[in-house]
C-alpha atoms as a PDB file:
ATOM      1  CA  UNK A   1      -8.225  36.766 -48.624  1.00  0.00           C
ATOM      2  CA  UNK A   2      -9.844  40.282 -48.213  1.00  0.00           C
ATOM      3  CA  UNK A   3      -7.733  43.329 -47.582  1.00  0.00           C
ATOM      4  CA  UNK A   4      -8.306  46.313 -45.659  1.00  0.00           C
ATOM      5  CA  UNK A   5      -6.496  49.729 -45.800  1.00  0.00           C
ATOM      6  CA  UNK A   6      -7.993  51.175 -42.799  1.00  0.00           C
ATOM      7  CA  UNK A   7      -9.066  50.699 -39.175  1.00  0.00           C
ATOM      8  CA  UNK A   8     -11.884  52.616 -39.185  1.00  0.00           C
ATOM      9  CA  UNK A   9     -15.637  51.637 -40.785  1.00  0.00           C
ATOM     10  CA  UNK A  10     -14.890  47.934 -41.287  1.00  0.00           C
ATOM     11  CA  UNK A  11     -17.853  45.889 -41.744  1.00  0.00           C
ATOM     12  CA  UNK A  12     -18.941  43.274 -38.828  1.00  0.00           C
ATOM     13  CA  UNK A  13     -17.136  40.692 -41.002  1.00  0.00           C
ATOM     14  CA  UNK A  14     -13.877  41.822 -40.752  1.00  0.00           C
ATOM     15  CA  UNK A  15     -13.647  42.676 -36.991  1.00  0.00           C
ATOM     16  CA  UNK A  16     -12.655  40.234 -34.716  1.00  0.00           C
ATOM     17  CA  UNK A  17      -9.838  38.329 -36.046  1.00  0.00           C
ATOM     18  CA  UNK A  18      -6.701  36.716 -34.078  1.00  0.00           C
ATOM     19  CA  UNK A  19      -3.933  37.998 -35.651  1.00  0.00           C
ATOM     20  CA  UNK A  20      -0.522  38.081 -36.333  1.00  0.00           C
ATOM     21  CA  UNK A  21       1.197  41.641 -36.512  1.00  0.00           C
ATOM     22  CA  UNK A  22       4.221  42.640 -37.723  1.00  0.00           C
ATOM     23  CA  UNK A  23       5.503  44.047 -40.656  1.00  0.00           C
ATOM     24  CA  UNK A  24       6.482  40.493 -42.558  1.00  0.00           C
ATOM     25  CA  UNK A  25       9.111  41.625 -44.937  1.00  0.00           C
ATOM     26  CA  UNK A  26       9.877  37.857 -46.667  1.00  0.00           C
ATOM     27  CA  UNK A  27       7.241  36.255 -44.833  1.00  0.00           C
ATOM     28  CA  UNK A  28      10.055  33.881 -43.608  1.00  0.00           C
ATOM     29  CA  UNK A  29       9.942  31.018 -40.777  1.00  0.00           C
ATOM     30  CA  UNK A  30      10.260  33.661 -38.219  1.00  0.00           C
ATOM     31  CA  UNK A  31       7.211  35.269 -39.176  1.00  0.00           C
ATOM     32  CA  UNK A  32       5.625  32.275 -40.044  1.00  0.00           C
ATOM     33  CA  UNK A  33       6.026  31.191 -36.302  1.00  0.00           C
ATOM     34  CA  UNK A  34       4.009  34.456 -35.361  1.00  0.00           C
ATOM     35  CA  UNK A  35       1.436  33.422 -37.749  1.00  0.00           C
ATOM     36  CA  UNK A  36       1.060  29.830 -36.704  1.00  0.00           C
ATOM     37  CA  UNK A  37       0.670  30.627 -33.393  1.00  0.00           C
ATOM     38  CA  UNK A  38      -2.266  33.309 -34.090  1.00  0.00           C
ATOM     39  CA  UNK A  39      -3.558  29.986 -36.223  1.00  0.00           C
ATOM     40  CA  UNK A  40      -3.681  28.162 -33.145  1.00  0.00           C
ATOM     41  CA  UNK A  41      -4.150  30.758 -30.529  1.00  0.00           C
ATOM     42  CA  UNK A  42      -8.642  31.343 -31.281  1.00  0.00           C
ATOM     43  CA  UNK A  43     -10.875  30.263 -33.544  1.00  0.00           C
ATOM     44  CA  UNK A  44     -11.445  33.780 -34.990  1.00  0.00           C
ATOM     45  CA  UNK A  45     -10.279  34.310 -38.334  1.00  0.00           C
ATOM     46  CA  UNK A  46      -7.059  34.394 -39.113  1.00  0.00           C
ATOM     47  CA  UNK A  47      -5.816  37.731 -39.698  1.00  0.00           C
ATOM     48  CA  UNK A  48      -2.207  39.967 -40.280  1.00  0.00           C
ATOM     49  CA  UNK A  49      -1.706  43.143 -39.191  1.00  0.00           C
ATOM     50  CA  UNK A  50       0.826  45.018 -41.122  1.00  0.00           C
ATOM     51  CA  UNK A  51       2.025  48.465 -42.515  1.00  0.00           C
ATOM     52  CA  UNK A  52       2.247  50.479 -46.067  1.00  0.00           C
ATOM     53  CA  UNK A  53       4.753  51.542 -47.098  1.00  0.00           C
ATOM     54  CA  UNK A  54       7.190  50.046 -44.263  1.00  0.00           C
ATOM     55  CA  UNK A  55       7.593  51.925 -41.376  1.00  0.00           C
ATOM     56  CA  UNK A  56      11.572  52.003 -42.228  1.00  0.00           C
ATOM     57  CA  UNK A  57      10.577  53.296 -46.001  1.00  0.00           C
ATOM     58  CA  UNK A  58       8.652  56.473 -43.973  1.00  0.00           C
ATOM     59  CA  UNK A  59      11.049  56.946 -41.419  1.00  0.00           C
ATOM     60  CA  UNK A  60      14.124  56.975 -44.225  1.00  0.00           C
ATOM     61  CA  UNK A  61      12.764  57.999 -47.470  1.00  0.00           C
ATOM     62  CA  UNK A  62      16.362  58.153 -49.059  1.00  0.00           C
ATOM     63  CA  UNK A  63      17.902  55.174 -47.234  1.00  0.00           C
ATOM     64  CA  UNK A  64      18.867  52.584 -49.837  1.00  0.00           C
ATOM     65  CA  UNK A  65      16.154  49.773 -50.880  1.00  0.00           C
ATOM     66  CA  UNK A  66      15.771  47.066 -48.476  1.00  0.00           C
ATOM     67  CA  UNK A  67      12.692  45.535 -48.895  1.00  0.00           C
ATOM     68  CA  UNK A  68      12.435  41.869 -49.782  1.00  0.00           C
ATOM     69  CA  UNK A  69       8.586  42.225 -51.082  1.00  0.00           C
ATOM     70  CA  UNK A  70       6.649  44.537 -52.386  1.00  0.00           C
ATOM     71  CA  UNK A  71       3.202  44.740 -51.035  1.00  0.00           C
ATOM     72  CA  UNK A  72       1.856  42.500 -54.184  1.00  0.00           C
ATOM     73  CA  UNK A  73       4.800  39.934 -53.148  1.00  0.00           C
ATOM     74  CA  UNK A  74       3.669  39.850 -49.435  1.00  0.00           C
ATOM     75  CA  UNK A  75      -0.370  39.458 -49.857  1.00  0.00           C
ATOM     76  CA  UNK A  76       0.305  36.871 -52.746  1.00  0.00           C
ATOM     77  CA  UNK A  77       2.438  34.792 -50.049  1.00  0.00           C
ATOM     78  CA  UNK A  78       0.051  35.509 -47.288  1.00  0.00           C
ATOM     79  CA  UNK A  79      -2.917  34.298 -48.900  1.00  0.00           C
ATOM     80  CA  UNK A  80      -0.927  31.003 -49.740  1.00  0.00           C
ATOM     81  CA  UNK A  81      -0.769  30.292 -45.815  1.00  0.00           C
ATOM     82  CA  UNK A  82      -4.627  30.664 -45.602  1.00  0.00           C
ATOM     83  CA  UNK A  83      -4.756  34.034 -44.415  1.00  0.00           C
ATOM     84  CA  UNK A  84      -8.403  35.524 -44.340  1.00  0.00           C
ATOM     85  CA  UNK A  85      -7.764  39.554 -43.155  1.00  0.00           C
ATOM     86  CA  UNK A  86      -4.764  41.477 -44.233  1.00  0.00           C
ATOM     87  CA  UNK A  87      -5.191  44.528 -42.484  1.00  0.00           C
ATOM     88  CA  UNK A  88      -2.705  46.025 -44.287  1.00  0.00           C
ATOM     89  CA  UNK A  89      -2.626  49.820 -42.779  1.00  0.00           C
ATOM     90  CA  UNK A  90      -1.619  53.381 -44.152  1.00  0.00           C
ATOM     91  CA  UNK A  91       1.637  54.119 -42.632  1.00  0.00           C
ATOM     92  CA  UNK A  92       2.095  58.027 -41.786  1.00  0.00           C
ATOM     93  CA  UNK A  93       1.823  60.739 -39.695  1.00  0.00           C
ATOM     94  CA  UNK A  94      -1.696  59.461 -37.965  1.00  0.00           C
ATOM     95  CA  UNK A  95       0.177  55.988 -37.062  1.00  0.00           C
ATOM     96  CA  UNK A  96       3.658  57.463 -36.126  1.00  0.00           C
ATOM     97  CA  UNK A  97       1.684  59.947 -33.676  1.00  0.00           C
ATOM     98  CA  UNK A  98       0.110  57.331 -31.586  1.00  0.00           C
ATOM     99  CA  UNK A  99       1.136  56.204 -28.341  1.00  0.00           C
ATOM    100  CA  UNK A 100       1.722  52.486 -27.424  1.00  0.00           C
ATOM    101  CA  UNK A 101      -2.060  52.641 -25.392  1.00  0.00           C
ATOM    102  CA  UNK A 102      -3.244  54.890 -28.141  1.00  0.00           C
ATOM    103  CA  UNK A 103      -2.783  52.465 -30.746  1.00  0.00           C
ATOM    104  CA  UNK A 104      -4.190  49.261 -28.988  1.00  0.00           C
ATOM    105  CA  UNK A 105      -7.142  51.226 -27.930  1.00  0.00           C
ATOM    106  CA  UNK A 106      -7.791  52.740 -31.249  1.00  0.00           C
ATOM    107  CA  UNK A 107      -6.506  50.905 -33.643  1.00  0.00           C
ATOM    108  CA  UNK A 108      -6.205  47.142 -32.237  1.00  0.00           C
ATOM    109  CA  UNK A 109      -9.550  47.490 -29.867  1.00  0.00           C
ATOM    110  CA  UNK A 110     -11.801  50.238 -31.251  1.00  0.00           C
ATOM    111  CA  UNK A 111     -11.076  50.100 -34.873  1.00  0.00           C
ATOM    112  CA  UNK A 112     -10.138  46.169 -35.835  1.00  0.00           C
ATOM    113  CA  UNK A 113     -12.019  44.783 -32.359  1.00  0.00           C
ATOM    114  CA  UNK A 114      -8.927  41.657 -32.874  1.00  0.00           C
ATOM    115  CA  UNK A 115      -9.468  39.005 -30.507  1.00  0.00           C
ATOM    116  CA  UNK A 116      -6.197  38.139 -30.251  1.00  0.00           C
ATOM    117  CA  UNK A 117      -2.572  39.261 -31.358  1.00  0.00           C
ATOM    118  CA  UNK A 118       0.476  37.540 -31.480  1.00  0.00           C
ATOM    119  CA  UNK A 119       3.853  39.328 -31.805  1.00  0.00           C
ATOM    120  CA  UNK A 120       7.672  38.407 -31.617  1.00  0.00           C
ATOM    121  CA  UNK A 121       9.509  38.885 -28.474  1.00  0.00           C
ATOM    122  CA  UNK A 122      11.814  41.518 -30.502  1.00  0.00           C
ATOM    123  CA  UNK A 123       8.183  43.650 -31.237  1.00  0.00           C
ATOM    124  CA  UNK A 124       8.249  47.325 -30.939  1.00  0.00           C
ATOM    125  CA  UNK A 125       5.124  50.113 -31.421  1.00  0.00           C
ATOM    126  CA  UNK A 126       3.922  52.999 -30.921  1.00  0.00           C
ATOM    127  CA  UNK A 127       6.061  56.670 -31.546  1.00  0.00           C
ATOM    128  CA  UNK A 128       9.191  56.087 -30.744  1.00  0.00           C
ATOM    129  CA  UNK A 129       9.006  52.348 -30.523  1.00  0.00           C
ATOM    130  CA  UNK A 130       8.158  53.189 -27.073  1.00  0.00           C
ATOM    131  CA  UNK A 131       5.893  49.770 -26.550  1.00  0.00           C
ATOM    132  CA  UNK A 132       7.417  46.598 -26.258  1.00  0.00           C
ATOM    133  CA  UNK A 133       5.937  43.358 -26.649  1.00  0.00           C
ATOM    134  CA  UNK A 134       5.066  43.051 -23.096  1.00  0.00           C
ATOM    135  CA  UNK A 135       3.678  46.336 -22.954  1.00  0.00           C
ATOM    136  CA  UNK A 136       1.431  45.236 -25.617  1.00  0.00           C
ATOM    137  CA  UNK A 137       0.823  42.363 -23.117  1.00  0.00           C
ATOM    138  CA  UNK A 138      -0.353  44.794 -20.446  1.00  0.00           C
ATOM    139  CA  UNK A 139      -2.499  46.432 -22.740  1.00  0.00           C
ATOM    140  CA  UNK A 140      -4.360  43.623 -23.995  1.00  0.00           C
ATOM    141  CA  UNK A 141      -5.475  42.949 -20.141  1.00  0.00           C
ATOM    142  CA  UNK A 142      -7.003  46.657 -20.405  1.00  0.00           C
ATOM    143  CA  UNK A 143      -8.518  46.961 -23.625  1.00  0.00           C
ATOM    144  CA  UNK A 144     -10.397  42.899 -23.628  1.00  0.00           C
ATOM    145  CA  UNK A 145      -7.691  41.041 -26.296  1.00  0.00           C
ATOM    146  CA  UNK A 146      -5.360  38.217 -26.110  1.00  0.00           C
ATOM    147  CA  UNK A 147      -1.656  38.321 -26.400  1.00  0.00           C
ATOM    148  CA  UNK A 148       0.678  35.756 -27.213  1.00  0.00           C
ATOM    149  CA  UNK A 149       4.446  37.010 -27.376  1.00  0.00           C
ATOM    150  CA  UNK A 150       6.468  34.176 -29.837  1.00  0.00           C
ATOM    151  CA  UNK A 151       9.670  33.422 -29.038  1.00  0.00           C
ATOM    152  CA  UNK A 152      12.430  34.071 -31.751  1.00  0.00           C
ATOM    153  CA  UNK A 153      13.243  31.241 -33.661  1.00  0.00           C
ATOM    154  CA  UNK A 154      16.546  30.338 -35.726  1.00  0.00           C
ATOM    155  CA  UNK A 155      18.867  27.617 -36.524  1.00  0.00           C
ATOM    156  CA  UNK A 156      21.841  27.132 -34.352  1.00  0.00           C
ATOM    157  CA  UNK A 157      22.648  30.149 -32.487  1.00  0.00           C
ATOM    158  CA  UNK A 158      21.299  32.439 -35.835  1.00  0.00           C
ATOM    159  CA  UNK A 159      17.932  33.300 -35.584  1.00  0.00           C
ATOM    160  CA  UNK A 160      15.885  34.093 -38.532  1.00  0.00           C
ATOM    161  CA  UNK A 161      15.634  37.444 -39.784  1.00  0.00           C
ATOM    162  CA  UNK A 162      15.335  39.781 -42.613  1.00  0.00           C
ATOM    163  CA  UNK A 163      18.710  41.188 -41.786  1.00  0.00           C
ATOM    164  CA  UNK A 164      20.366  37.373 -42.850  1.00  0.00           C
ATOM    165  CA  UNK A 165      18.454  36.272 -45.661  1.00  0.00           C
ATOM    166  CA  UNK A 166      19.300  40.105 -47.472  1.00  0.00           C
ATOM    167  CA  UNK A 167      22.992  39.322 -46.812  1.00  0.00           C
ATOM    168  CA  UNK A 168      22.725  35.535 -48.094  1.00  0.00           C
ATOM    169  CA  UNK A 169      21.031  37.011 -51.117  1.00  0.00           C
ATOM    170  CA  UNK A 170      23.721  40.012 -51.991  1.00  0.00           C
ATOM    171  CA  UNK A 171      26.258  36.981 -51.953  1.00  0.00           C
ATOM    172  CA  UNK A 172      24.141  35.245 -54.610  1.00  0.00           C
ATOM    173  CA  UNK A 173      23.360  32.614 -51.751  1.00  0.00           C
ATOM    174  CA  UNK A 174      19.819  31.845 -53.279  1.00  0.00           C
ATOM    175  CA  UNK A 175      19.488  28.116 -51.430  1.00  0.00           C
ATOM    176  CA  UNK A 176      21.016  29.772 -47.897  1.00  0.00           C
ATOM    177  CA  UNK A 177      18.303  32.349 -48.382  1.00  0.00           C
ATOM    178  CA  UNK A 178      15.661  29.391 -49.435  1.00  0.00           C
ATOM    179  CA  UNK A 179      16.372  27.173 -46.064  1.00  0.00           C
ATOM    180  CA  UNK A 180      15.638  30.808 -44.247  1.00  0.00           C
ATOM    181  CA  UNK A 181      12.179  31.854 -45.718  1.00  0.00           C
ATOM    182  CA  UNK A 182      10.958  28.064 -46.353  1.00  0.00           C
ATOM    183  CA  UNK A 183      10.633  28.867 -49.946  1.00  0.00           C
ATOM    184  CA  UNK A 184      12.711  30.723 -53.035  1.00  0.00           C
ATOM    185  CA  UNK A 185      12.976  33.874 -52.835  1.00  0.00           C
ATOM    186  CA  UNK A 186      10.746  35.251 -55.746  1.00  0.00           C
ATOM    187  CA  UNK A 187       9.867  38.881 -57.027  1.00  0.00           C
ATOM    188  CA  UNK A 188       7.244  39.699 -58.197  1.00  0.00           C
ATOM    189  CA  UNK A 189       5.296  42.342 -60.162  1.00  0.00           C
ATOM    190  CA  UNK A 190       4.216  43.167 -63.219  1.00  0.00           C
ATOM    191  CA  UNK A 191       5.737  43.118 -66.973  1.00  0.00           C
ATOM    192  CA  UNK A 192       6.789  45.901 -68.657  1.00  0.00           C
ATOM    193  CA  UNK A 193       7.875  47.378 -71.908  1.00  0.00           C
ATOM    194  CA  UNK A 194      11.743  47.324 -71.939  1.00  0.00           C
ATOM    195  CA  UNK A 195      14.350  47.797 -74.779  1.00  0.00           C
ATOM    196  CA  UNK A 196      13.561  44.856 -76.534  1.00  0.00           C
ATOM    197  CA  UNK A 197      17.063  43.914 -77.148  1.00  0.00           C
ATOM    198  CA  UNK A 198      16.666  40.355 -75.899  1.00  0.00           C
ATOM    199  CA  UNK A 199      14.270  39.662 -78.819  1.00  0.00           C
ATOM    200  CA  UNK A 200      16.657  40.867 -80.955  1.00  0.00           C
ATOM    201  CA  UNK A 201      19.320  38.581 -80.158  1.00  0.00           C
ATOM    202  CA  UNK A 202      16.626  35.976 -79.958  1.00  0.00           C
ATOM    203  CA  UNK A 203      16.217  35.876 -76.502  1.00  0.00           C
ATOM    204  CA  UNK A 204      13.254  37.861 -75.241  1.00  0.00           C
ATOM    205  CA  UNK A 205      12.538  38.799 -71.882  1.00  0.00           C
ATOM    206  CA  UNK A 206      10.169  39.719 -69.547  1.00  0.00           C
ATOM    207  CA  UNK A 207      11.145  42.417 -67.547  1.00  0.00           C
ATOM    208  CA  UNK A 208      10.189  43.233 -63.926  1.00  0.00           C
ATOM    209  CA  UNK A 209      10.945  46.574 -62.291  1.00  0.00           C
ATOM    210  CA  UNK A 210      13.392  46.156 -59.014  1.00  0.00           C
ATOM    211  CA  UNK A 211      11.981  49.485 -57.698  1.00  0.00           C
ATOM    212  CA  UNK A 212      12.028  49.977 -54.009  1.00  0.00           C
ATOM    213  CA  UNK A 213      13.185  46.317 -53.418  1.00  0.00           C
ATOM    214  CA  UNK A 214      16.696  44.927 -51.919  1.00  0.00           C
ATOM    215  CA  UNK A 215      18.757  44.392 -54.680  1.00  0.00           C
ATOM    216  CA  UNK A 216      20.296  40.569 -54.690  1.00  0.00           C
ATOM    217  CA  UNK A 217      23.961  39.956 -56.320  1.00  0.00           C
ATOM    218  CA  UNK A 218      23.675  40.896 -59.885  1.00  0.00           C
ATOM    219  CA  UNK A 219      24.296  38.602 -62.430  1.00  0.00           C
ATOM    220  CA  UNK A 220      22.413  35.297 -63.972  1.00  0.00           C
ATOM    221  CA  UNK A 221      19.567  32.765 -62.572  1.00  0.00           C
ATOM    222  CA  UNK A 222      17.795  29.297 -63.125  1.00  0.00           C
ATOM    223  CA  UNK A 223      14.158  30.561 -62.092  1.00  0.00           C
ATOM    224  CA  UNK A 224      11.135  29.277 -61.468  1.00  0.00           C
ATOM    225  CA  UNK A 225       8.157  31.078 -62.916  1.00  0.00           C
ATOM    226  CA  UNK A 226       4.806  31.497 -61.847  1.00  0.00           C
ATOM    227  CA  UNK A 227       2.408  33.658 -64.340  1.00  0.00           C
ATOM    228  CA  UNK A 228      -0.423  34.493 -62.311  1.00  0.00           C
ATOM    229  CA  UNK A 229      -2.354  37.010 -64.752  1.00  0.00           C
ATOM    230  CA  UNK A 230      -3.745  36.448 -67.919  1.00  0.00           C
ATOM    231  CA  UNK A 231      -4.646  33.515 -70.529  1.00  0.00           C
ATOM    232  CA  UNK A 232      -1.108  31.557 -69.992  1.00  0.00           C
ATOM    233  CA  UNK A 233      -1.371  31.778 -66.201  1.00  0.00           C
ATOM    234  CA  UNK A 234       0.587  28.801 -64.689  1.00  0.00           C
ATOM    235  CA  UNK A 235       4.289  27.461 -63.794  1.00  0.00           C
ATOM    236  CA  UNK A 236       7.831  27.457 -66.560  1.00  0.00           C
ATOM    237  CA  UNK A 237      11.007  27.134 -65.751  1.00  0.00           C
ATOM    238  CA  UNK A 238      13.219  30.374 -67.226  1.00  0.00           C
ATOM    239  CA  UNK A 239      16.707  31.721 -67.021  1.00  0.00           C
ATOM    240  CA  UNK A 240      17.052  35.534 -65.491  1.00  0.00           C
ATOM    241  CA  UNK A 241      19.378  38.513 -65.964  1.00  0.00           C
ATOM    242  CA  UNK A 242      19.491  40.613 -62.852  1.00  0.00           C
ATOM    243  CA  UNK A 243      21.447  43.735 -63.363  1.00  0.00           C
ATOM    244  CA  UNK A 244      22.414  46.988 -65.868  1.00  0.00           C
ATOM    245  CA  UNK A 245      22.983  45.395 -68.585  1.00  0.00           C
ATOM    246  CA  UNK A 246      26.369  46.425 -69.165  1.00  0.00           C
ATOM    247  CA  UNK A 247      27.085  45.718 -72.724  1.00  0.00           C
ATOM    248  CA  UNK A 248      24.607  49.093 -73.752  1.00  0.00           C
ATOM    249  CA  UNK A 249      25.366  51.780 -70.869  1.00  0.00           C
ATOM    250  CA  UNK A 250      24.245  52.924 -67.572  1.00  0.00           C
ATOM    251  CA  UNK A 251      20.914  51.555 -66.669  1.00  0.00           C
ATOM    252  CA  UNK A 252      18.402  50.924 -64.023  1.00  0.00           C
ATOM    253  CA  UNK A 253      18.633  47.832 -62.424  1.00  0.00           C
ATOM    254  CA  UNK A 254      16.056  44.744 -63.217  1.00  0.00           C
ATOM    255  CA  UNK A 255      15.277  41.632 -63.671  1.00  0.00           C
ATOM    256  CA  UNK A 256      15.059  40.281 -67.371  1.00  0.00           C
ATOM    257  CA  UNK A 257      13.124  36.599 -67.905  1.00  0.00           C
ATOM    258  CA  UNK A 258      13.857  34.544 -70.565  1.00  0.00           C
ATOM    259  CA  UNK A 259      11.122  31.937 -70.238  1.00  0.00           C
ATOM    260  CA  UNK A 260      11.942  28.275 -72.086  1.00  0.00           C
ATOM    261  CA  UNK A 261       9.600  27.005 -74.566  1.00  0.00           C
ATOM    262  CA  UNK A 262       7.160  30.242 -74.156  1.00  0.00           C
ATOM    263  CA  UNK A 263       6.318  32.867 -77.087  1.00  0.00           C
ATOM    264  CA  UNK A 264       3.393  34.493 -75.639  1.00  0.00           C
ATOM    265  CA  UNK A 265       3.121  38.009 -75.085  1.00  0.00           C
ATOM    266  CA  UNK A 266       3.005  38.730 -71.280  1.00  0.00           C
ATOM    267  CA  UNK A 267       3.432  42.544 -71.166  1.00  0.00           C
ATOM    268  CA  UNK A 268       0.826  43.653 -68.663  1.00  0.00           C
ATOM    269  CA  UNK A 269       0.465  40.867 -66.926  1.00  0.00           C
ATOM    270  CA  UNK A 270       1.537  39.811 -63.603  1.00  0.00           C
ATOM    271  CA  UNK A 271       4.866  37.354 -62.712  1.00  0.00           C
ATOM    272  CA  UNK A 272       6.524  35.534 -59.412  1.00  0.00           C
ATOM    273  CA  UNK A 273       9.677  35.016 -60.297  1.00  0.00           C
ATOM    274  CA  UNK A 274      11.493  32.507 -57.816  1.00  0.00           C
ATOM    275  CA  UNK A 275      15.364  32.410 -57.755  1.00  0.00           C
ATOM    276  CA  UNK A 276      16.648  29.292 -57.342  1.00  0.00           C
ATOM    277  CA  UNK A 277      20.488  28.739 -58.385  1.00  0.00           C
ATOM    278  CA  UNK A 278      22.750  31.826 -59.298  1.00  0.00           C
ATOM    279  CA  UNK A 279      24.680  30.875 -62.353  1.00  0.00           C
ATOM    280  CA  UNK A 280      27.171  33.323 -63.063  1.00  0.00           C
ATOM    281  CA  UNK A 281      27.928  37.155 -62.558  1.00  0.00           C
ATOM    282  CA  UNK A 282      27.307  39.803 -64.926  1.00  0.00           C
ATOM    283  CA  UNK A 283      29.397  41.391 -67.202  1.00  0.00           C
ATOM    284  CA  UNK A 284      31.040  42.940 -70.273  1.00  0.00           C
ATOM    285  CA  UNK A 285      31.580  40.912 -73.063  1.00  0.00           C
ATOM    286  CA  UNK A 286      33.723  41.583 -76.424  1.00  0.00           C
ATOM    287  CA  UNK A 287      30.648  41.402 -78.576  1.00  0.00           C
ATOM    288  CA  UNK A 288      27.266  40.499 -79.078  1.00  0.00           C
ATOM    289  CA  UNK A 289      27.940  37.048 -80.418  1.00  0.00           C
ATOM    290  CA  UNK A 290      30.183  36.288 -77.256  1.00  0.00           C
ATOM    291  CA  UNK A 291      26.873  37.395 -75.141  1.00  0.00           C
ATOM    292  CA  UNK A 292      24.512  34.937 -77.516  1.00  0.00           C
ATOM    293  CA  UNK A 293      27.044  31.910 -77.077  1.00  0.00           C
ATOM    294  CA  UNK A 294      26.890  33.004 -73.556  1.00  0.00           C
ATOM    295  CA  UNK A 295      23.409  33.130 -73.205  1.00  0.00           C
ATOM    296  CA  UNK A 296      23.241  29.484 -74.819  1.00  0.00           C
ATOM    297  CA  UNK A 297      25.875  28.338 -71.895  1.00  0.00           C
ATOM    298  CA  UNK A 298      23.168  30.063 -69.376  1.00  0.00           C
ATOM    299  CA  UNK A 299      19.960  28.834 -70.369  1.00  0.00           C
ATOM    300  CA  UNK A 300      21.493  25.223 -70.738  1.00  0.00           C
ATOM    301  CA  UNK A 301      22.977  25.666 -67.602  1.00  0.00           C
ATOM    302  CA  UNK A 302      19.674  26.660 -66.199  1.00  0.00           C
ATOM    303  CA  UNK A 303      17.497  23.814 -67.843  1.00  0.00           C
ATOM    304  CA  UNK A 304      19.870  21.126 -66.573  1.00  0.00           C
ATOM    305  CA  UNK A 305      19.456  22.540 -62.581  1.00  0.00           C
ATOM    306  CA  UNK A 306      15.566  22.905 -62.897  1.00  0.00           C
ATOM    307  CA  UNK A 307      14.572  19.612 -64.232  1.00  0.00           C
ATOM    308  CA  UNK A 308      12.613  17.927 -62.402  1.00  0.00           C
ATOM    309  CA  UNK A 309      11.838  20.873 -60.262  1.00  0.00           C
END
């Protein structure tokens, strides 16, 4: 998959795509429904159309983190669904500015010369949000592209959305979240140095940053691993502390991976961690044997749900 940061100068190859736009925060069945049907709607190459940093993240620098994915998180899925373009553009001042017909001459015409776009019926653009998904219709008749609105999609009466599966997740509902996205809800990023206290008691971690990203309830996790840098690239199974750590102050949240069987050294490299069951919440303990025989009861918890997985 090749990604582009701009509309402007791309090379023949990368013009001409059908795709899929949207801003594809957990990539989950919703979105994938937009995606299928830019799949099936040309035989260009399949492309997404997307933002950085989120529209929401410019338009609200201090609002609380929401995202499910970072931008890493979101290519590394994208490219798993065959993906060929991200056209993942530089949200700011130049894209707020533009008017619905401003930005599907410029941008969608002009700049990526799409052959198609697909959107979902709820799709907004242009300052202000001032373009619908049927203005974006109208537009395409002007400016020589196809348009396919998707309908929204759901199960029952709830459709899918970002909205539910950050709810399911701040209630620790990992498999509720799971049957929303069509897969586990991982983070992912890269390893970095932390405290070290988990070697100490003979449990070390991995540690991801949870910067920027919607927090899920704190506490303890079976997780499925997938290191995709470096010379032990490849699946393990793992047991994860998401939280402050209580037991040794005030701390930044983030997410601390105690992978089984492993005893490489992984700082640098890069991890998907995948959430599957939520064991327990966290807390305080009396001392710091009570948190080792605790941590034993967690990672034998979390061994006995992931076999076989």
């Amino acid at each position: 998959m090749q990604i582009h940061r701009d509309w402007t100068g791309l090379k023949a190859e990368a013009r001409g795509a059908s795709v899929a736009m949207g801003n594809f925060d957990g990539v989950h069945k919703g979105h994938r429904a937009v995606i299928d049907a830019a799949r099936a709607a040309s035989d260009a190459p399949l492309g997404i159309l997307t933002f950085e940093p989120h529209p929401r993240e410019y338009f609200a620098p201090d609002a609380p983190p929401f995202r499910l994915m970072n931008s890493e998180a979101r290519a590394n899925r994208l490219s798993r669904l065959g993906v060929q373009h991200l056209y993942e553009l530089p949200f700011g001042p130049v894209l707020a500015g533009l008017t619905p017909q401003a930005f599907a001459q410029e941008v969608l015409a002009d700049g990526l010369g799409i052959a198609h776009v697909t959107v979902g019926a709820d799709f907004c653009f242009g300052k202000n949000r001032a373009g619908t998904a049927q203005t974006l219709q109208d537009l395409g008749r002007t400016y020589g592209f196809g348009v396919t609105i998707v309908p929204l999609i759901g199960a029952g009466e709830a459709e899918y959305s970002s909205t539910a599966i950050r709810t399911a997740l701040a209630q620790g509902l990992t498999h509720e979240a799971e049957r929303m996205l069509g897969h586990w809800h991982r983070i992912e990023g890269e390893v970095i140095h932390g405290e070290k206290r988990g070697r100490e008691l003979g449990w070390p971690t991995a540690n991801l940053a949870m910067d920027g990203l919607h927090l899920p309830r704190l506490g303890v996790y079976a997780v499925l691993v997938d290191i995709l840098t470096g010379p032990d690239r490849g699946p393990c199974r793992g047991v994860a502390s998401l939280g402050v750590r209580p037991m040794f102050g005030v701390n930044t949240p983030n997410l601390e991976v105690n992978l089984f069987d492993f005893s490489g050294d992984l700082y640098g490299q890069h991890l998907s961690v995948a959430l599957v069951d939520f064991l327990r919440d966290e807390a305080r303990f009396d001392s710091l044997q009570a948190l080792i025989d605790q941590m034993e009861q967690d990672g034998a918890q979390a061994r006995a749900l992931l076999s076989g997985r």
